[in-house]
PDB file of N, CA and C in Angstrom:
ATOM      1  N   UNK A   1      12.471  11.955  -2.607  1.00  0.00           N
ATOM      2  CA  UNK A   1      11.507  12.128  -3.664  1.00  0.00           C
ATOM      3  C   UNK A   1      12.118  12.989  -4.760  1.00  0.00           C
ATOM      4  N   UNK A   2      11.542  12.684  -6.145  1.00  0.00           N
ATOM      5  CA  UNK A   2      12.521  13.616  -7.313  1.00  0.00           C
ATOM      6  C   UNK A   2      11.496  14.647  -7.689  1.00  0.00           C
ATOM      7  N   UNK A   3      11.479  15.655  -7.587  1.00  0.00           N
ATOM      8  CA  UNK A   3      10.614  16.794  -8.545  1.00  0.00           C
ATOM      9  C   UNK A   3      10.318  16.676  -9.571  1.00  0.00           C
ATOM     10  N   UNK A   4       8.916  16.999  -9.348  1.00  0.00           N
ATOM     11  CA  UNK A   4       8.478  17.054 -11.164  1.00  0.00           C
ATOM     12  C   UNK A   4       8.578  17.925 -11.995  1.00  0.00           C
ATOM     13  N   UNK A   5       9.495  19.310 -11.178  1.00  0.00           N
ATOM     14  CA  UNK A   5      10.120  20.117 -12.283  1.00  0.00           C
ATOM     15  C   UNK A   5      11.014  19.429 -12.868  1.00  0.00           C
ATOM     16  N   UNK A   6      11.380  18.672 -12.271  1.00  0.00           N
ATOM     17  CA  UNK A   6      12.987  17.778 -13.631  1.00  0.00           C
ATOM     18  C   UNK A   6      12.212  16.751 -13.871  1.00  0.00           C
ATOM     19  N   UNK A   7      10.886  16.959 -14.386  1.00  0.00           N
ATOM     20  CA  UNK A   7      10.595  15.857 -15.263  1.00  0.00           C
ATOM     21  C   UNK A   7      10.210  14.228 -14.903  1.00  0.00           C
ATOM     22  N   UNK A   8      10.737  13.912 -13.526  1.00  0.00           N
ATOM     23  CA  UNK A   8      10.207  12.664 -12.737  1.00  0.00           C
ATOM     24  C   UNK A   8       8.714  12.508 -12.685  1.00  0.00           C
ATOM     25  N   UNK A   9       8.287  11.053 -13.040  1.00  0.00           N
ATOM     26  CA  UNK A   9       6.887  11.022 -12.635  1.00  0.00           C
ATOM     27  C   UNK A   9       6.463  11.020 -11.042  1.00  0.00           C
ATOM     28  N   UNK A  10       5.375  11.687 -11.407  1.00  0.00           N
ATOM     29  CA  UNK A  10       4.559  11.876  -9.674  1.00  0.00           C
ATOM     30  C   UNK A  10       5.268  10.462  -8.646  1.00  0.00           C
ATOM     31  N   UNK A  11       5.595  11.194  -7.505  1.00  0.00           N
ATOM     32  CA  UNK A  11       5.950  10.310  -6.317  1.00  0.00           C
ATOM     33  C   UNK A  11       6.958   9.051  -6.431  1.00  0.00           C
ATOM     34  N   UNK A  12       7.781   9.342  -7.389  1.00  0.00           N
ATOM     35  CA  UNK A  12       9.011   8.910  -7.456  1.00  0.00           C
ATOM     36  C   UNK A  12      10.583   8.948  -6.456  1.00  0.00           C
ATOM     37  N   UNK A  13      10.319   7.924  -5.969  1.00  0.00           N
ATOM     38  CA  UNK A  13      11.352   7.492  -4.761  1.00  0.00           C
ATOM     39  C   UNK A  13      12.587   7.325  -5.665  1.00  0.00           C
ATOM     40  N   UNK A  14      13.738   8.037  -5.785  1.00  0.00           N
ATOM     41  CA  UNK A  14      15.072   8.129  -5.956  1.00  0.00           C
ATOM     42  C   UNK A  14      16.010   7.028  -5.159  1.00  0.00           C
ATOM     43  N   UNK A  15      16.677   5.755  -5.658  1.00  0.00           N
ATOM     44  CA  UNK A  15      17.560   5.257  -4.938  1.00  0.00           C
ATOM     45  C   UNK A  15      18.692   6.079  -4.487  1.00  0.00           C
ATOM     46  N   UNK A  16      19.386   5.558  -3.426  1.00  0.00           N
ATOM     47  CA  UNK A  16      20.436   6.102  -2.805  1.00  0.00           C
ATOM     48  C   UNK A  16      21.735   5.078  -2.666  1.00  0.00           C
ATOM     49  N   UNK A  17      23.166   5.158  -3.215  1.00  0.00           N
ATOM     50  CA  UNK A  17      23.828   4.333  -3.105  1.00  0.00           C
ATOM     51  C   UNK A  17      24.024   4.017  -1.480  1.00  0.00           C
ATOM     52  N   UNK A  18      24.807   2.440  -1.822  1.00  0.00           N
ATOM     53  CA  UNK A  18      24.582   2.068  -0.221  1.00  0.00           C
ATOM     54  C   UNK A  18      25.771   2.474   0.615  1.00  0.00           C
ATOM     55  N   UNK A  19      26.541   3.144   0.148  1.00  0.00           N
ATOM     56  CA  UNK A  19      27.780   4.373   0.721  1.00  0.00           C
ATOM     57  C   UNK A  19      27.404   5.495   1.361  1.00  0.00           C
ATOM     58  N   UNK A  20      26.396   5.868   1.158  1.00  0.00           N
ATOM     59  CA  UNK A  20      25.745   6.761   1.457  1.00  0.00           C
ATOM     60  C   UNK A  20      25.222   6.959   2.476  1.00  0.00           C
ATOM     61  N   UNK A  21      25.406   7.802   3.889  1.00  0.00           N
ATOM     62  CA  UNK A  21      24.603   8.152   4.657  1.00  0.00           C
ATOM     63  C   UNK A  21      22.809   8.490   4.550  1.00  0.00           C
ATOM     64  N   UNK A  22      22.164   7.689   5.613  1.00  0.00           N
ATOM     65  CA  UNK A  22      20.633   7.850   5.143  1.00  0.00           C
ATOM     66  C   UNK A  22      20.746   8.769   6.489  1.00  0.00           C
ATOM     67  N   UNK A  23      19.772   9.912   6.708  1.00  0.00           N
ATOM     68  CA  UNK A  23      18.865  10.163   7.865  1.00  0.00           C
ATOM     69  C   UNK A  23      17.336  10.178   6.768  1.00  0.00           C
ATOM     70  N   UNK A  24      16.363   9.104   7.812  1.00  0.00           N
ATOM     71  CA  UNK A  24      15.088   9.541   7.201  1.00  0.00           C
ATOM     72  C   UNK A  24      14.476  10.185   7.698  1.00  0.00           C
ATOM     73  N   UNK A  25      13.187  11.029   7.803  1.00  0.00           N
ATOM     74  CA  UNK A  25      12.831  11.840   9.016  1.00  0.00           C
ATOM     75  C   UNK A  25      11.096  11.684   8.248  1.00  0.00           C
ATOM     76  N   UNK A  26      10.422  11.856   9.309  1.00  0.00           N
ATOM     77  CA  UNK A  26       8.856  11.943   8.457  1.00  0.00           C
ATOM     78  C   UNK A  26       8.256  12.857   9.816  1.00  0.00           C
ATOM     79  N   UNK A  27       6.964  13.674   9.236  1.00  0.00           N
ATOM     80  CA  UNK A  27       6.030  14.040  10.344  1.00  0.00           C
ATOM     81  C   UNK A  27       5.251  14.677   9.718  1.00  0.00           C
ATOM     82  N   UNK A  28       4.104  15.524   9.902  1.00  0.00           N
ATOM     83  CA  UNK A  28       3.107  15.541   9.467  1.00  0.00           C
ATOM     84  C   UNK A  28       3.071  17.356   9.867  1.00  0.00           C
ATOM     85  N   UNK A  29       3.361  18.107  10.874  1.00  0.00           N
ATOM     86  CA  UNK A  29       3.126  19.009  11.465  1.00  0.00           C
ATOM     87  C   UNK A  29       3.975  19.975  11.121  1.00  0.00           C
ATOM     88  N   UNK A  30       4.837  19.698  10.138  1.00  0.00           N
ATOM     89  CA  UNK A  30       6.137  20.502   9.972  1.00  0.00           C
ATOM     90  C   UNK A  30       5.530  21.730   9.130  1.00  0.00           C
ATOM     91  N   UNK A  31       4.702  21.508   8.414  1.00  0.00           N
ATOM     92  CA  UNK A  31       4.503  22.697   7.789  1.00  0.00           C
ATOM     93  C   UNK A  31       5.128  22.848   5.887  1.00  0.00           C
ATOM     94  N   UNK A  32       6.512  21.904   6.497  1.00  0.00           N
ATOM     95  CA  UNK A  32       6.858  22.260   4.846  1.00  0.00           C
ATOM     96  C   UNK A  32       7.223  21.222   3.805  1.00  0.00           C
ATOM     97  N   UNK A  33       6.933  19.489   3.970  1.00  0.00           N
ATOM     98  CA  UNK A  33       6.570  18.716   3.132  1.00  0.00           C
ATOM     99  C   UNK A  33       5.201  18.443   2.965  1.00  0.00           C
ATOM    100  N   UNK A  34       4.157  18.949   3.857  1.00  0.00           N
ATOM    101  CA  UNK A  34       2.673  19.229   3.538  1.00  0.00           C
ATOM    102  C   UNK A  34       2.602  20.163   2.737  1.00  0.00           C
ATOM    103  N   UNK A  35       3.478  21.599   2.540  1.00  0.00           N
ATOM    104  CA  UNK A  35       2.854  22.792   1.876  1.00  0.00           C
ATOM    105  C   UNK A  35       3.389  22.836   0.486  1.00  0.00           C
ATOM    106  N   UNK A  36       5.341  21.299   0.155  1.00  0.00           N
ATOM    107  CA  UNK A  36       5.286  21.772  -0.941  1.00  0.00           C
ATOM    108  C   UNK A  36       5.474  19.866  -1.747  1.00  0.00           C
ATOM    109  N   UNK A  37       4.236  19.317  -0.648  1.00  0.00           N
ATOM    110  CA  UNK A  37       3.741  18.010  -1.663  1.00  0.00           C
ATOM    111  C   UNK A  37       3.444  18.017  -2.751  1.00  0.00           C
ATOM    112  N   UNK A  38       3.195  18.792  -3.397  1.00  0.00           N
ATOM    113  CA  UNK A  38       2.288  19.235  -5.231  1.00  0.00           C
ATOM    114  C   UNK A  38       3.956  19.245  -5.669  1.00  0.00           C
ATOM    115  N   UNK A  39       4.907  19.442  -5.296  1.00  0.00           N
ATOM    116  CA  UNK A  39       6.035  19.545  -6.372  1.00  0.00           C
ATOM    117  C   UNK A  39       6.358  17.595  -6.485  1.00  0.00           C
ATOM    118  N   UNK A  40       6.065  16.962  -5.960  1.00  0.00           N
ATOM    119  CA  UNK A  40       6.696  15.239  -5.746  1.00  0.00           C
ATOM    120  C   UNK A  40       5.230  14.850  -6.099  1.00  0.00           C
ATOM    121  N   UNK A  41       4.148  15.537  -6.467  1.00  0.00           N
ATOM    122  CA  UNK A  41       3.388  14.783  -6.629  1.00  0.00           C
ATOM    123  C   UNK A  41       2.702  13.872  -5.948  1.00  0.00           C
ATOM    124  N   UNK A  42       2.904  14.143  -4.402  1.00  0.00           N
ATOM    125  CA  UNK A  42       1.878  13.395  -3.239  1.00  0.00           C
ATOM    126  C   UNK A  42       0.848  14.056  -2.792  1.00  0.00           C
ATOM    127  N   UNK A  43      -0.240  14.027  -2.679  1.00  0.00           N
ATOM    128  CA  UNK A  43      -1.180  14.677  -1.479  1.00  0.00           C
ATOM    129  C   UNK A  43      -1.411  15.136  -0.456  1.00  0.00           C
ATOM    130  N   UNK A  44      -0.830  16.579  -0.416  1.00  0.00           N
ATOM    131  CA  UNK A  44      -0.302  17.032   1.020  1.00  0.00           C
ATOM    132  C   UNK A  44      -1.132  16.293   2.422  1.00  0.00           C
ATOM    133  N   UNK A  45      -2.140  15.472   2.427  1.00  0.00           N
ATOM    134  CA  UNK A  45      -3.057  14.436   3.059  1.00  0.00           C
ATOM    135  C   UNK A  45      -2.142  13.836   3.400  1.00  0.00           C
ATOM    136  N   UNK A  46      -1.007  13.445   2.578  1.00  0.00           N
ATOM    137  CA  UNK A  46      -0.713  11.612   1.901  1.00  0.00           C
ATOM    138  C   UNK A  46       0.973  12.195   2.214  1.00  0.00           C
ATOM    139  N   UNK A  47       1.366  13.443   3.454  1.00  0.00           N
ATOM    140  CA  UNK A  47       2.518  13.655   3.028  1.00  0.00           C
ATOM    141  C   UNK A  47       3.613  12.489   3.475  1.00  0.00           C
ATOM    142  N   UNK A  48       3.454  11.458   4.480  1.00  0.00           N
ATOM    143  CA  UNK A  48       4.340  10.835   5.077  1.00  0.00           C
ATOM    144  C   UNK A  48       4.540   9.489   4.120  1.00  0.00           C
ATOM    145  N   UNK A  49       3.249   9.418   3.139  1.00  0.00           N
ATOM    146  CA  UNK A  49       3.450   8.198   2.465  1.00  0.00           C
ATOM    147  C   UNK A  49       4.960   7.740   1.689  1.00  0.00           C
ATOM    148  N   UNK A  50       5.517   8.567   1.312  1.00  0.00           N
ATOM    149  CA  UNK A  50       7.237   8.508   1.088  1.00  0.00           C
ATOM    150  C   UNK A  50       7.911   7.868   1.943  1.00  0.00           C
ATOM    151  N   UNK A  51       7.396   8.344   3.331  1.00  0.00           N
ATOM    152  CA  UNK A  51       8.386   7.933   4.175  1.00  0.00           C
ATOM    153  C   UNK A  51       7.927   6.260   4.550  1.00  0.00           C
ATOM    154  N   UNK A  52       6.457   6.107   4.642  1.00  0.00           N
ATOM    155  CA  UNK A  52       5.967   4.546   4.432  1.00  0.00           C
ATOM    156  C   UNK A  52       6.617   3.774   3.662  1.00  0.00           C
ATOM    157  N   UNK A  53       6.276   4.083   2.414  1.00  0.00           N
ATOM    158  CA  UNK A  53       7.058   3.723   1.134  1.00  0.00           C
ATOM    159  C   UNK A  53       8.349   3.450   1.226  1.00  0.00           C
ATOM    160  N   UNK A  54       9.293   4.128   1.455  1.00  0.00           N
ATOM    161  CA  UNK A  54      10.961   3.866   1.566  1.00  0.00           C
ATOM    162  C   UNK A  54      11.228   2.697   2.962  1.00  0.00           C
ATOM    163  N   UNK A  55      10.351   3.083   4.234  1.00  0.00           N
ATOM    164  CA  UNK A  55      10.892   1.896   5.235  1.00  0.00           C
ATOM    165  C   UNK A  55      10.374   0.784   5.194  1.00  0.00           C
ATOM    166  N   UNK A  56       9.522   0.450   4.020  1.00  0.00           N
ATOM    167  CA  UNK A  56       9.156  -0.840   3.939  1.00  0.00           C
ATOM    168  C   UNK A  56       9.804  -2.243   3.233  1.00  0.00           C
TER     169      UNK A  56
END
């Protein structure tokens, strides 16, 4: 996800070249993509939706 301190619109998924190592990881309980969802512009509710979003 890109921050909307640099100006990205809300919940903007960033491509990744395909050279590139992926790990994706999602969960809900972690504490710290729920507490800092307001910077990507998701709904700390709505935090795994990124991770929906990208494996689809």
């Amino acid at each position: 996800m890109a921050t909307l301190s640099l100006g990205y619109k809300a919940a903007t998924i960033l491509s990744l070249p395909d050279s590139l190592p992926l790990l994706l990881m999602g969960g809900t309980c972690d504490r710290v993509i729920a507490n800092n969802s307001d910077r990507y512009g998701v709904s700390s509710g709505n935090a795994t939706t990124p991770v929906i979003r990208i494996s689809q």
